[in-house]
PDB file of N, CA and C in Angstrom:
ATOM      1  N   UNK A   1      90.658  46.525 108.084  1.00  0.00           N
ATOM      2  CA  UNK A   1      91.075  46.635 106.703  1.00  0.00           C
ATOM      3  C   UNK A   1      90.199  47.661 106.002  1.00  0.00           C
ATOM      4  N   UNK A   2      90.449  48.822 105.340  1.00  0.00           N
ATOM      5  CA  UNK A   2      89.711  49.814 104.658  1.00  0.00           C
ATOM      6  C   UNK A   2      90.044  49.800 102.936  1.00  0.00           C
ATOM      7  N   UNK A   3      88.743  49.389 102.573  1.00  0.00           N
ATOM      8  CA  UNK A   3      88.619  49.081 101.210  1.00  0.00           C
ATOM      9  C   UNK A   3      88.090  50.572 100.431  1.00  0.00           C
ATOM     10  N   UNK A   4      88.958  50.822  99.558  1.00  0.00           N
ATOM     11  CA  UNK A   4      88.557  52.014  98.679  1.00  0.00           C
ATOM     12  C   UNK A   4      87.586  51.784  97.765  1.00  0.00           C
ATOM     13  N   UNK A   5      86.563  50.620  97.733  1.00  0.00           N
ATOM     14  CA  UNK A   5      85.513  50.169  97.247  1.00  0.00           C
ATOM     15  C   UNK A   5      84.271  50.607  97.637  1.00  0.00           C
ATOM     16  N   UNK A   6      83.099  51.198  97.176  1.00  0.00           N
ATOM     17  CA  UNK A   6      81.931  51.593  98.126  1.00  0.00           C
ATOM     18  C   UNK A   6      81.691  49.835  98.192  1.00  0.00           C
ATOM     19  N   UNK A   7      80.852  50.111  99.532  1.00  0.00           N
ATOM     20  CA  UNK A   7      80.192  48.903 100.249  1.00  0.00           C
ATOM     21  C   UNK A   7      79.267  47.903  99.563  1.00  0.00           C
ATOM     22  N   UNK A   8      78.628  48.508  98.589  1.00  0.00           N
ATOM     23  CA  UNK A   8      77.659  47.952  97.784  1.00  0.00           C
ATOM     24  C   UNK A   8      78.521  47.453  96.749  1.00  0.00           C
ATOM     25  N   UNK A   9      79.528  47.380  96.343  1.00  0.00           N
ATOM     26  CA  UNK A   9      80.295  46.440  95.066  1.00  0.00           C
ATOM     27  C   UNK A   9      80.918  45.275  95.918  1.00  0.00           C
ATOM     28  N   UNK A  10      81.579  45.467  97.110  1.00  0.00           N
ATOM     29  CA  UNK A  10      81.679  44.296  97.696  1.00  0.00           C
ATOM     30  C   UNK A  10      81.028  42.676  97.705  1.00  0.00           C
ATOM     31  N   UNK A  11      79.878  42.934  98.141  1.00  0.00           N
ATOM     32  CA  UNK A  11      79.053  41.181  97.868  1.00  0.00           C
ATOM     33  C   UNK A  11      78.914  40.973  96.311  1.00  0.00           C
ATOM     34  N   UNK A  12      78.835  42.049  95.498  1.00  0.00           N
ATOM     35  CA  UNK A  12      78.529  42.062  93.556  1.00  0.00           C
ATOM     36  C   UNK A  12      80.227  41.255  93.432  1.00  0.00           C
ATOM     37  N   UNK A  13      80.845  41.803  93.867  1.00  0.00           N
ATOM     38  CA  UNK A  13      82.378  41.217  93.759  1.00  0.00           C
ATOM     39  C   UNK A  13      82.709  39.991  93.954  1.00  0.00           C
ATOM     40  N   UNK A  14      82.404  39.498  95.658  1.00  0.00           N
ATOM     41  CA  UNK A  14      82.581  38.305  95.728  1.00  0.00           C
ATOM     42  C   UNK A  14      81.698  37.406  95.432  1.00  0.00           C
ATOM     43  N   UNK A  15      80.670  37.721  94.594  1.00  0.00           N
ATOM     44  CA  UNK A  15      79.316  36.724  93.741  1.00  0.00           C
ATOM     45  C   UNK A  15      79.802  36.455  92.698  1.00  0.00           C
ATOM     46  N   UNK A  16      80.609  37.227  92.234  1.00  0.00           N
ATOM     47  CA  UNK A  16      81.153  36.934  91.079  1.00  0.00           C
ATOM     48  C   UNK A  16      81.995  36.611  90.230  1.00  0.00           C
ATOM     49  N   UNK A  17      83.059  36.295  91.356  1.00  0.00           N
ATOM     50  CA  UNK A  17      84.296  35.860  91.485  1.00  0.00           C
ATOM     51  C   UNK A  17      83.651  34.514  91.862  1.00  0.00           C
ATOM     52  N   UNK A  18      82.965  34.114  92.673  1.00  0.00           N
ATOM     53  CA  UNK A  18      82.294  32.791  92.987  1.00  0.00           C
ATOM     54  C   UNK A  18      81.772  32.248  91.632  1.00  0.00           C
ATOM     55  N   UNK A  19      80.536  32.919  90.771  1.00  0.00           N
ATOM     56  CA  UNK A  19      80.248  32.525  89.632  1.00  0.00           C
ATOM     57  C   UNK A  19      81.636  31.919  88.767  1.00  0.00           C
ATOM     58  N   UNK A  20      82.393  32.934  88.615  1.00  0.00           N
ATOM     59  CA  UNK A  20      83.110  32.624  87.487  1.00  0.00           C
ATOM     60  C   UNK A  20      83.880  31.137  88.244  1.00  0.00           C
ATOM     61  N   UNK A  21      84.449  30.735  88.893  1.00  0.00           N
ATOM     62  CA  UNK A  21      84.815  29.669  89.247  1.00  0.00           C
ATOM     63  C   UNK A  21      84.079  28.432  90.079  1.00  0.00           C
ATOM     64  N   UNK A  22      82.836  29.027  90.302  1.00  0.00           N
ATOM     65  CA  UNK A  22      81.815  27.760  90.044  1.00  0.00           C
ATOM     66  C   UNK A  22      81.107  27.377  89.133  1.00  0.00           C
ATOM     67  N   UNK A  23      80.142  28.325  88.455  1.00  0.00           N
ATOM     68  CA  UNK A  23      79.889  28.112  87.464  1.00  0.00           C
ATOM     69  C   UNK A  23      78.423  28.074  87.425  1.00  0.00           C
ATOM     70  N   UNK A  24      77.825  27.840  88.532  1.00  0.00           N
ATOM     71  CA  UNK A  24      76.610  27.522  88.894  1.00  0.00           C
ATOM     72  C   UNK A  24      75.801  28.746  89.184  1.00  0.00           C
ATOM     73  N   UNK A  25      74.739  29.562  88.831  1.00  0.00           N
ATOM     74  CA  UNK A  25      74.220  30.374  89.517  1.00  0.00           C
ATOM     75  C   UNK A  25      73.166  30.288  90.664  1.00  0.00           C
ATOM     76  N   UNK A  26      72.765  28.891  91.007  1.00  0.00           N
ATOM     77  CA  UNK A  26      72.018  28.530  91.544  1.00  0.00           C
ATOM     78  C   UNK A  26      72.974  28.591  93.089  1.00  0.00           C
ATOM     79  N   UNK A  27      73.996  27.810  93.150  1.00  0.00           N
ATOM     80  CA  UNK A  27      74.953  27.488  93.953  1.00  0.00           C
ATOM     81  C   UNK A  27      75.449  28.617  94.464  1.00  0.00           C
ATOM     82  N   UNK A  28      76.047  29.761  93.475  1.00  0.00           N
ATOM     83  CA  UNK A  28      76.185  31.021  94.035  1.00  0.00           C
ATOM     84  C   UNK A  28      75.229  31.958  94.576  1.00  0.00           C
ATOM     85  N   UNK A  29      74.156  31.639  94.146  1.00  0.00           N
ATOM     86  CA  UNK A  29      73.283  32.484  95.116  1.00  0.00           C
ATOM     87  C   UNK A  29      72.591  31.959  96.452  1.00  0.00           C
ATOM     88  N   UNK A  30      72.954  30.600  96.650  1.00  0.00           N
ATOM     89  CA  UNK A  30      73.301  29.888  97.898  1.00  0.00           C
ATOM     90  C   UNK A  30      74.183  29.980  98.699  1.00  0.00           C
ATOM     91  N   UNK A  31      75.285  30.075  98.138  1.00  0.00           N
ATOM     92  CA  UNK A  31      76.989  30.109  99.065  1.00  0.00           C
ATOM     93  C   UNK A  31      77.105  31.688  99.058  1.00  0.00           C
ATOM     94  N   UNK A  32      77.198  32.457  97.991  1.00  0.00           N
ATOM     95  CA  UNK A  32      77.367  33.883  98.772  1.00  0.00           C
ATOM     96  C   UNK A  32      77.400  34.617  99.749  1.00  0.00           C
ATOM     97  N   UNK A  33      75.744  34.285 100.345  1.00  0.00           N
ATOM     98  CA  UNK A  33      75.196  35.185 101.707  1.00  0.00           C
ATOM     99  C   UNK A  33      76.181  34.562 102.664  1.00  0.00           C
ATOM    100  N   UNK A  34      76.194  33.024 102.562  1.00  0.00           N
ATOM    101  CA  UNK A  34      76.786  32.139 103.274  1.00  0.00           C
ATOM    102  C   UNK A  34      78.152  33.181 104.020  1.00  0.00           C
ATOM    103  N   UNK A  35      78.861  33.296 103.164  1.00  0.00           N
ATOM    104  CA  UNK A  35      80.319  34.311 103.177  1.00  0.00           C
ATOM    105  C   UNK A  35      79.970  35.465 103.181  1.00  0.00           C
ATOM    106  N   UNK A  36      78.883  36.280 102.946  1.00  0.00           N
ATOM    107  CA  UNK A  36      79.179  37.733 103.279  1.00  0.00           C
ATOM    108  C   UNK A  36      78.731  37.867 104.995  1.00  0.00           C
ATOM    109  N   UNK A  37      77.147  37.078 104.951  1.00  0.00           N
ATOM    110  CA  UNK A  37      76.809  37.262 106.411  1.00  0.00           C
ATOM    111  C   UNK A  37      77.354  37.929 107.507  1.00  0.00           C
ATOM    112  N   UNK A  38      78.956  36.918 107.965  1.00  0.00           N
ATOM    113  CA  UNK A  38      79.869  37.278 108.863  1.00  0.00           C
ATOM    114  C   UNK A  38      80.045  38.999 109.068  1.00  0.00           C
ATOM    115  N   UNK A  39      79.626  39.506 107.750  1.00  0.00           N
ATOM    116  CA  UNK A  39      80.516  40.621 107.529  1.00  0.00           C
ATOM    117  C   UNK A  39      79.769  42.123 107.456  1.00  0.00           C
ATOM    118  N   UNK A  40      78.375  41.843 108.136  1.00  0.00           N
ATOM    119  CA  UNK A  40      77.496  42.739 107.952  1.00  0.00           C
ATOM    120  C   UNK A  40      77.054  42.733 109.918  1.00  0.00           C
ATOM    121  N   UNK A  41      76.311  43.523 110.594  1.00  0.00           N
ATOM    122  CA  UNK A  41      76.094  43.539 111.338  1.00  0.00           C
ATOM    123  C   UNK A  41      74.745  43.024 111.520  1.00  0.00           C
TER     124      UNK A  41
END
């Protein structure tokens, strides 16, 4: 899949899409890495 996004807005993206529907910043900066991990080498 090729994202017309540079690489570095990606994890800012899905942190924050997490924030806004968790709500927690503590929690999101727990679960984030959780989900990007996979996705880095």
């Amino acid at each position: 899949m090729q994202l017309s996004l540079p690489h570095i807005l990606v994890p800012f993206l899905v942190a924050a899409a997490l924030q806004t529907v968790q709500g927690s910043r503590v929690a999101t900066m727990l679960i984030a890495p959780s989900f990007l991990m996979p996705l880095f080498p």
